[in-house]
N, C-alpha and C. Protein backbone atom coordinates (compact mmCIF):
# COMPACT_ATOMS: atom_id res chain seq x y z
N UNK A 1 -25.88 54.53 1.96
CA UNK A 1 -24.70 53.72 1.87
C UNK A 1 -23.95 53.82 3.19
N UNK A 2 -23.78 52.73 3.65
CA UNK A 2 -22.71 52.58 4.47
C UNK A 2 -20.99 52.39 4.61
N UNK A 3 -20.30 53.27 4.74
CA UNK A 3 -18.91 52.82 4.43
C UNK A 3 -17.96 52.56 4.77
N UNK A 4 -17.10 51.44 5.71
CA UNK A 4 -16.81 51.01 6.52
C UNK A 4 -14.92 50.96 6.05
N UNK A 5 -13.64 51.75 6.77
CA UNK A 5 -12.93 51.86 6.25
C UNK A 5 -12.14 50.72 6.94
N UNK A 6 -11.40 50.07 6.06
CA UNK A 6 -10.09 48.74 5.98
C UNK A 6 -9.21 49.12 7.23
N UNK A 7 -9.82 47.77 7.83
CA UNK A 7 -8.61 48.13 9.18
C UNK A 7 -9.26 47.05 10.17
N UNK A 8 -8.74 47.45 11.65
CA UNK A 8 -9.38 46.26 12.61
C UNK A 8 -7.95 45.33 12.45
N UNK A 9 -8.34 44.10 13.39
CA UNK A 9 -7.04 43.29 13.62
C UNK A 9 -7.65 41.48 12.78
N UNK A 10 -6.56 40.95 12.77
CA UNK A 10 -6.40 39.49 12.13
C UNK A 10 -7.14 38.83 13.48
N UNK A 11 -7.94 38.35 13.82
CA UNK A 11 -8.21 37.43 14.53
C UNK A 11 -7.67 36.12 14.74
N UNK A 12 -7.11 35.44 15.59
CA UNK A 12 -6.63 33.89 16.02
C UNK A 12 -7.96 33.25 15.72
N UNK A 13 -8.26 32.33 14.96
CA UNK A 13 -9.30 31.50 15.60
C UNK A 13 -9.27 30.71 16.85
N UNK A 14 -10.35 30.49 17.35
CA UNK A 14 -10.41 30.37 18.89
C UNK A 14 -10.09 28.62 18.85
N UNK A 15 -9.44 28.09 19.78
CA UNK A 15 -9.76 26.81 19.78
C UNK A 15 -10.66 26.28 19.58
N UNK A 16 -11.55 26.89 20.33
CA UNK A 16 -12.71 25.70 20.23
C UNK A 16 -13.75 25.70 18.85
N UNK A 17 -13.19 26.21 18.04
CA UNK A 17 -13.83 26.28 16.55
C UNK A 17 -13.01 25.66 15.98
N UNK A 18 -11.69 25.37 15.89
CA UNK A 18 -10.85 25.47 15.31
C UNK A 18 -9.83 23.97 15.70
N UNK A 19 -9.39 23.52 14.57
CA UNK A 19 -7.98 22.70 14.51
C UNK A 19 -6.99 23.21 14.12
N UNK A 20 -5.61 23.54 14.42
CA UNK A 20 -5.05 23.89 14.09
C UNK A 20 -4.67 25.42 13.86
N UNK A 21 -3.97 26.38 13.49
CA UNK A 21 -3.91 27.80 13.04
C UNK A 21 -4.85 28.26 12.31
N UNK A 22 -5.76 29.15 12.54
CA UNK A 22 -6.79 29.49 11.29
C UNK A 22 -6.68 31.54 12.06
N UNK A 23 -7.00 31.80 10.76
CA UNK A 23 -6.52 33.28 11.29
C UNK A 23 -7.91 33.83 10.47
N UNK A 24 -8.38 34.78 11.19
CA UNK A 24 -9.90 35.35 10.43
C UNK A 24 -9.86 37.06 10.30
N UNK A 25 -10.57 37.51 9.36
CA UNK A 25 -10.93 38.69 9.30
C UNK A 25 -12.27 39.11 9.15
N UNK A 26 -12.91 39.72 10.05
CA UNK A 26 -14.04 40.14 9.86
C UNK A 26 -14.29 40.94 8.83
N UNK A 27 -15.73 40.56 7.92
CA UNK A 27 -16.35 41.79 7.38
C UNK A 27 -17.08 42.48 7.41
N UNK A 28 -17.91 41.91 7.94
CA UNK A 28 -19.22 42.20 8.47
C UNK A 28 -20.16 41.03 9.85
N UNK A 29 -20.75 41.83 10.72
CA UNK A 29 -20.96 40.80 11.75
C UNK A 29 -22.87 41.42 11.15
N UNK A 30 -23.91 40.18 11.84
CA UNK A 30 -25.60 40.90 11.45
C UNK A 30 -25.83 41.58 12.12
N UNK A 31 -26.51 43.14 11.72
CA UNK A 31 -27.02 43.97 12.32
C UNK A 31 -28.13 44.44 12.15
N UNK A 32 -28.63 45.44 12.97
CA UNK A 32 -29.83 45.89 12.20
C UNK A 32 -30.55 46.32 10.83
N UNK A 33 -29.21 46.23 10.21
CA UNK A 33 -29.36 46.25 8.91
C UNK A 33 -29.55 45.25 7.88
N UNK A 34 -28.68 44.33 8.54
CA UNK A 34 -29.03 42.88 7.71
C UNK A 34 -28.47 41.64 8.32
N UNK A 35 -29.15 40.82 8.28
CA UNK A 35 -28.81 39.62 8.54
C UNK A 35 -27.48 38.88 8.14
N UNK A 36 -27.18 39.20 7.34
CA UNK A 36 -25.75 38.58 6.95
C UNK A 36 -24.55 38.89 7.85
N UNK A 37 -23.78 37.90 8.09
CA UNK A 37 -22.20 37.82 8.46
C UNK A 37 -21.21 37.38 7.40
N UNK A 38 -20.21 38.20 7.86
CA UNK A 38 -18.77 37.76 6.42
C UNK A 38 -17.57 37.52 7.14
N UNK A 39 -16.84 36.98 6.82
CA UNK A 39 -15.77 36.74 6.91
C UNK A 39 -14.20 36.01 6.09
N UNK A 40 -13.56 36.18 5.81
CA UNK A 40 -12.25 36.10 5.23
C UNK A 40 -11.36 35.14 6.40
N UNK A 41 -11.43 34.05 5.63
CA UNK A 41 -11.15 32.80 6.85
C UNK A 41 -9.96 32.36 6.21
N UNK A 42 -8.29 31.97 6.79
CA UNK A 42 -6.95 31.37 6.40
C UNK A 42 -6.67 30.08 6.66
N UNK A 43 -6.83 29.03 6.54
CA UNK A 43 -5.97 27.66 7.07
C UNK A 43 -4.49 27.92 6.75
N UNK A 44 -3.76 27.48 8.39
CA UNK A 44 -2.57 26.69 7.29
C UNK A 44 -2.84 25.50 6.59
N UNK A 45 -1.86 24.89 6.61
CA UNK A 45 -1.80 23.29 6.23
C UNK A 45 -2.31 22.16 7.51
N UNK A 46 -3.12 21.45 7.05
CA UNK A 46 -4.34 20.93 8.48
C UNK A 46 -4.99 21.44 9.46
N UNK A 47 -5.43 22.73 9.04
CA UNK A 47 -6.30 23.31 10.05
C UNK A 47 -7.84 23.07 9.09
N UNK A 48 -8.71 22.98 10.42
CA UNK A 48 -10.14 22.83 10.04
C UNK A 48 -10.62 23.27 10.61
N UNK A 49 -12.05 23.53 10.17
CA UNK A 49 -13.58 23.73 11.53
C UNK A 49 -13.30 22.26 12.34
N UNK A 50 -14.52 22.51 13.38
CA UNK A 50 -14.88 21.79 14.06
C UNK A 50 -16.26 21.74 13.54
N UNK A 51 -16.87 20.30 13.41
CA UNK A 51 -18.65 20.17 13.19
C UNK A 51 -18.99 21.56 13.45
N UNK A 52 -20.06 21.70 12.47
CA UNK A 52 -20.76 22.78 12.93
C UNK A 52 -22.15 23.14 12.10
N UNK A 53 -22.72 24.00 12.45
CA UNK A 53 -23.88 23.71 11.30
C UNK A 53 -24.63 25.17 11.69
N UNK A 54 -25.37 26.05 10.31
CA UNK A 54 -25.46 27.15 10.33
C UNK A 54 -27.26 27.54 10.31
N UNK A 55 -27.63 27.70 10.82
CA UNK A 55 -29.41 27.69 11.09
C UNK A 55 -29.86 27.94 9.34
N UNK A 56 -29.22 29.24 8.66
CA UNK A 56 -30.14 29.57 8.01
C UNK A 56 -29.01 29.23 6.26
N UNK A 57 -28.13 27.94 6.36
CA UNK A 57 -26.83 28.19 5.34
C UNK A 57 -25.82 28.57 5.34
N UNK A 58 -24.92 28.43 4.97
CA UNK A 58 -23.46 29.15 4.66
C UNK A 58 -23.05 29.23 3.18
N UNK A 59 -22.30 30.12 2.76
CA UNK A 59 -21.84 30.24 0.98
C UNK A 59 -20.39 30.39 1.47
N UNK A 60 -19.53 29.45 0.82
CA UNK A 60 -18.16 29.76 0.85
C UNK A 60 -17.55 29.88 -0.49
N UNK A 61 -16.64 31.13 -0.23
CA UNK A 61 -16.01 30.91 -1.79
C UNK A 61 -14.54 31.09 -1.38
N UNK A 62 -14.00 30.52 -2.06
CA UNK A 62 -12.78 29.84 -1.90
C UNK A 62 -11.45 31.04 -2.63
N UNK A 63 -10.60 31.85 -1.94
CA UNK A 63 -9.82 32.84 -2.36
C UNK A 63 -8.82 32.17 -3.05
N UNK A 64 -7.74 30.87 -2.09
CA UNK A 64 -6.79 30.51 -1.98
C UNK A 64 -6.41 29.37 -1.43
N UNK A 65 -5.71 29.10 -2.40
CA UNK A 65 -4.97 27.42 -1.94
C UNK A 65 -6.27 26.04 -2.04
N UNK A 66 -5.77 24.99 -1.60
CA UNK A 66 -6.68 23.63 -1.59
C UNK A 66 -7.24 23.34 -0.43
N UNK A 67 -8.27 22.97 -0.76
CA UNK A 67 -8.91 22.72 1.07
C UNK A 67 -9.88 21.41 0.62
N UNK A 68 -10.77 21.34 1.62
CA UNK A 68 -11.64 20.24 1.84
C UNK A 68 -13.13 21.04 2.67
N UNK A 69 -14.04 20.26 2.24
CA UNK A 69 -15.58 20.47 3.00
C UNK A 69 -16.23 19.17 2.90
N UNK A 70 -16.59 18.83 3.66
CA UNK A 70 -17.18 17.66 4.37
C UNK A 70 -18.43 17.56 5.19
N UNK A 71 -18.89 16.52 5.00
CA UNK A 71 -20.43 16.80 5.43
C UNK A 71 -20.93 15.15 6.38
N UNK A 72 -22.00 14.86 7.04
CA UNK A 72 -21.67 14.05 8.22
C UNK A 72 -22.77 12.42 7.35
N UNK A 73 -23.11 13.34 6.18
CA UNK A 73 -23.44 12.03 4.99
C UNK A 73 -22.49 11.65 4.31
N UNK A 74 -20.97 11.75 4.48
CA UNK A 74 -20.04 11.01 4.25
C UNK A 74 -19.82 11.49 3.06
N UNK A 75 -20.08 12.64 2.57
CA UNK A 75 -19.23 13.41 1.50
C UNK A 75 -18.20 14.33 1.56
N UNK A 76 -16.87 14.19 1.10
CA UNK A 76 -16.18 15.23 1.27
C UNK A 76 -15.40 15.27 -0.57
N UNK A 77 -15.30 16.64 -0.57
CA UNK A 77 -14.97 17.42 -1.43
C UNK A 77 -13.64 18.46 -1.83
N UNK A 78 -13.01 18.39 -2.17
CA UNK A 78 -11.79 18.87 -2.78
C UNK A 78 -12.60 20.59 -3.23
N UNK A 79 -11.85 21.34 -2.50
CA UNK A 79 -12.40 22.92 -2.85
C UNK A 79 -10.74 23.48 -3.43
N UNK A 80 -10.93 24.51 -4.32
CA UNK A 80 -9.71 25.69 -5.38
C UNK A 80 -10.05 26.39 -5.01
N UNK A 81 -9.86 27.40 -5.61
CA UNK A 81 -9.79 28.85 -5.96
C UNK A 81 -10.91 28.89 -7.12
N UNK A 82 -12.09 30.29 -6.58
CA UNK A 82 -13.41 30.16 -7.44
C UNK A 82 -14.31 29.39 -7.03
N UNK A 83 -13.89 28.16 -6.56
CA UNK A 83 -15.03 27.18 -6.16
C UNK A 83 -16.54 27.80 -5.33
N UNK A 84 -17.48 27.68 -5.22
CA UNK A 84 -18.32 28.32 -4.39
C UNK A 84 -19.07 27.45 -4.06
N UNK A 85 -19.42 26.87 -2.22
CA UNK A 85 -20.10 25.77 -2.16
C UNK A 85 -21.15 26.50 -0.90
N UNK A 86 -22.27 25.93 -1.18
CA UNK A 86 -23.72 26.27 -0.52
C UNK A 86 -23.91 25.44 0.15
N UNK A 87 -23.88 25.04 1.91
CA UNK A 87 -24.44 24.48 2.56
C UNK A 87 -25.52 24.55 3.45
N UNK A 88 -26.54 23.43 2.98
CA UNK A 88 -27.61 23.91 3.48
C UNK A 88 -27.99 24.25 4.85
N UNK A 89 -28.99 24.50 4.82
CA UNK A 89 -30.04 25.22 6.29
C UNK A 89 -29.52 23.59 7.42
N UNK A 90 -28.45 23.72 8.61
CA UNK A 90 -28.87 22.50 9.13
C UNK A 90 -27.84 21.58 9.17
N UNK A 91 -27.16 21.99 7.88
CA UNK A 91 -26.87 20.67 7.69
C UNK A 91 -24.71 20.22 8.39
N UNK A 92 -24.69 19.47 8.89
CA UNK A 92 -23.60 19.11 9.83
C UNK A 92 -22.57 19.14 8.88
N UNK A 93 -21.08 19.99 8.91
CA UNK A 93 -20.01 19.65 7.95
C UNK A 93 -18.52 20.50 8.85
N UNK A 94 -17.73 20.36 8.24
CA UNK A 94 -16.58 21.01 8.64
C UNK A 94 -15.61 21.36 7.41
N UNK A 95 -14.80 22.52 7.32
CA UNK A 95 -14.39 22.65 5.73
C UNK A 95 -12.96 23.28 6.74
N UNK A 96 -11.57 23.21 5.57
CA UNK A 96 -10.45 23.37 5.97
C UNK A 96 -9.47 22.77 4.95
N UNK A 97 -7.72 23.41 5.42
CA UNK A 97 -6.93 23.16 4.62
C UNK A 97 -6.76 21.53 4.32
N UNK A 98 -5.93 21.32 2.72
CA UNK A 98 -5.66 20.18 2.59
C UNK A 98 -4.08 20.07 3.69
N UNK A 99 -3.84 18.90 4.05
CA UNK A 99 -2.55 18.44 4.92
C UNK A 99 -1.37 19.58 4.58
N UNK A 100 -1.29 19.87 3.05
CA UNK A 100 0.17 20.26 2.74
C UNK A 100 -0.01 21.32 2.32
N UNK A 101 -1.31 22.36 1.84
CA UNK A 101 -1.70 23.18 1.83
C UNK A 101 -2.16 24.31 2.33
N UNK A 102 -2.05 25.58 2.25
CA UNK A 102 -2.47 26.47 3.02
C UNK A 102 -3.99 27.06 2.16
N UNK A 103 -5.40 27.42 2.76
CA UNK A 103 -6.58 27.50 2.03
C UNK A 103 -7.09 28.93 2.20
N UNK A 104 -7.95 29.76 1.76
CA UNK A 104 -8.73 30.59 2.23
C UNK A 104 -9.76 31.09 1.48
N UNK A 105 -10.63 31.04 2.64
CA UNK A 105 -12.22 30.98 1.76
C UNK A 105 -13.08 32.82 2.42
N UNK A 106 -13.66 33.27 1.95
CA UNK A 106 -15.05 34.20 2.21
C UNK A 106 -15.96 33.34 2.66
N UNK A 107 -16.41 33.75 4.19
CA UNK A 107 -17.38 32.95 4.56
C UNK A 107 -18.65 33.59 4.33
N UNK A 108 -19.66 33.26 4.03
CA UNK A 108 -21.28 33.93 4.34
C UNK A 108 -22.31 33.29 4.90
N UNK A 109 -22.89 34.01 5.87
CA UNK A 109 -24.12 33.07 6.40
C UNK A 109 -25.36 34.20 7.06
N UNK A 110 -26.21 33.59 7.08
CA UNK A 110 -27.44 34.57 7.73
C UNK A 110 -27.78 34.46 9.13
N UNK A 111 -28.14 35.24 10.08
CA UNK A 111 -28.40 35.01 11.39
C UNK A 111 -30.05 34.53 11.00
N UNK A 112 -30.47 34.07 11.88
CA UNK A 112 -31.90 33.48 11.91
C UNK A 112 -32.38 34.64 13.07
N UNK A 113 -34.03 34.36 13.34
CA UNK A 113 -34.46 35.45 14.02
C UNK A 113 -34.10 35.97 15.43
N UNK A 114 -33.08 34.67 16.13
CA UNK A 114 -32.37 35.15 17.12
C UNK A 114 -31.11 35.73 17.16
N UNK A 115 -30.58 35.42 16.28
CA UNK A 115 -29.16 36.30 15.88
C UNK A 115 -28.62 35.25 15.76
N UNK A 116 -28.69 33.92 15.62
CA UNK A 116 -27.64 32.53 15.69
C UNK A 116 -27.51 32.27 14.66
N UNK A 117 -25.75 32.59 14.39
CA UNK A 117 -25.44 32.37 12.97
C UNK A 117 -24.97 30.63 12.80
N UNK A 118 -24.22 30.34 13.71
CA UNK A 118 -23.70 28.69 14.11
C UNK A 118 -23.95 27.94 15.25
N UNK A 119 -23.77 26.79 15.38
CA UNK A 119 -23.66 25.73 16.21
C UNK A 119 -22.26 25.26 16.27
N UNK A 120 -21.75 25.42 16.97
CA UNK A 120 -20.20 24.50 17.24
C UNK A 120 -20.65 23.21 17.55
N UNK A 121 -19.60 22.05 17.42
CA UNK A 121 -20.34 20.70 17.83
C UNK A 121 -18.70 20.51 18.22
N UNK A 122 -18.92 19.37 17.90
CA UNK A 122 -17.18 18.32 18.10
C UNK A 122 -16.40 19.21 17.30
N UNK A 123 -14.66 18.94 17.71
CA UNK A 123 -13.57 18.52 16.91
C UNK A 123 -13.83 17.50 15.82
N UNK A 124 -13.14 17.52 14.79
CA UNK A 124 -13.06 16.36 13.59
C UNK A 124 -11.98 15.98 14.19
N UNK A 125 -11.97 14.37 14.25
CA UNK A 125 -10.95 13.37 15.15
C UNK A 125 -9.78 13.24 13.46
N UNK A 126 -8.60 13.56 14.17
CA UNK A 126 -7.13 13.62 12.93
C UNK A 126 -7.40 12.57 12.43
N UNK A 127 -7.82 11.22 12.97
CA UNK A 127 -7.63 9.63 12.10
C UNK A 127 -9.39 10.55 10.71
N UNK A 128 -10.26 11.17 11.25
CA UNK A 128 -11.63 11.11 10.25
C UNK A 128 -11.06 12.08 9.27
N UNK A 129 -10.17 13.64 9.92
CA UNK A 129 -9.04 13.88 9.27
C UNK A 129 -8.37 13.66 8.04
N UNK A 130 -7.69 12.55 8.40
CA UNK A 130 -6.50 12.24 7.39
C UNK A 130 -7.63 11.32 6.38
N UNK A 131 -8.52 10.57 7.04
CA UNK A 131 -9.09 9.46 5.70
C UNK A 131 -10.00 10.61 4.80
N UNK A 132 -10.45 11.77 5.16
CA UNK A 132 -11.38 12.60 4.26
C UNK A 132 -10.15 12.67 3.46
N UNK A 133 -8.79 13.33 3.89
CA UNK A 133 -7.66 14.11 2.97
C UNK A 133 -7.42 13.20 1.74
N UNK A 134 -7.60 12.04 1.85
CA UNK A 134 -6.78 11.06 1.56
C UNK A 134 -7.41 10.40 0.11
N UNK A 135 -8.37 10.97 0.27
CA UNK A 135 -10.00 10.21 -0.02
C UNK A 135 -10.82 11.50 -0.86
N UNK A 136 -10.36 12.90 -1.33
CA UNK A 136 -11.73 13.27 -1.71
C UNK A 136 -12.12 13.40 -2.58
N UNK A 137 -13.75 13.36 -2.98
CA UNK A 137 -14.42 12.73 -4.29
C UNK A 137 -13.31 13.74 -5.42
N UNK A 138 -13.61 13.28 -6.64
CA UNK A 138 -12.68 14.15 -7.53
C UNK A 138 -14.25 15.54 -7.86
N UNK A 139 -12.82 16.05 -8.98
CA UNK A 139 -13.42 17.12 -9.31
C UNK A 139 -14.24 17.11 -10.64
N UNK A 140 -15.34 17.73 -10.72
CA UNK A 140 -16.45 17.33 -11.84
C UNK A 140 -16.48 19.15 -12.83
């Protein structure tokens, strides 16, 4: 067992991942032990990823508040609290607070055999923004 005691600092998200305020906490980065990365990710109100896409998946589960995840096949989705969404191996999306909302999700993803957990791509442009917010599919 490994046992890793509570502490370390709040991270800024960096611009260039990031729209807006997003504040992170690490949980785990991949090591020789395992492939997995974690993280404890905050929106305020309109902060997002930027495109991005994860070699081997991502699992998000959703702590707090309303957010959005979006994908570049023109689906976007309304995420709670509990929600847990699996994106596949590859596949292009950006997830973040709703406009008036503050969100926070557990991130998970696997490094692939080089250690590359993501791809950064673009900013999401505020006008693609506001029409996902405005717009997302309901809840089933």
């Amino acid at each position: 067992m490994k046992y890793t005691r509570s502490g370390g600092h709040t991270a800024v998200g960096p611009s260039d991942w990031f729209t807006g305020t997003v504040y992170i906490d690490g949980v785990r980065n991949p090591d020789e032990q395992t492939a997995i990365g974690c993280g404890h990710v905050r929106f305020t109100p309109g902060a997002r990823t930027a495109w991005h896409r994860h070699p081997k998946g991502q699992t998000l589960y959703v702590t707090d508040g309303i957010g959005l995840v979006a994908t570049r096949r023109g689906g976007v989705q309304e995420i709670r609290p509990g929600d847990v969404i699996f994106i596949e191996p590859g596949e292009e999306h950006w997830h973040g607070a709703t406009p008036e909302r503050f969100m926070a999700h557990v991130a998970l993803q696997q490094a692939d055999d080089q250690g590359q957990v993501v791809t950064w791509l673009e900013h999401v442009a505020d006008d693609e923004y506001n029409a996902a917010a405005h717009r997302p599919e309901s809840r089933s």
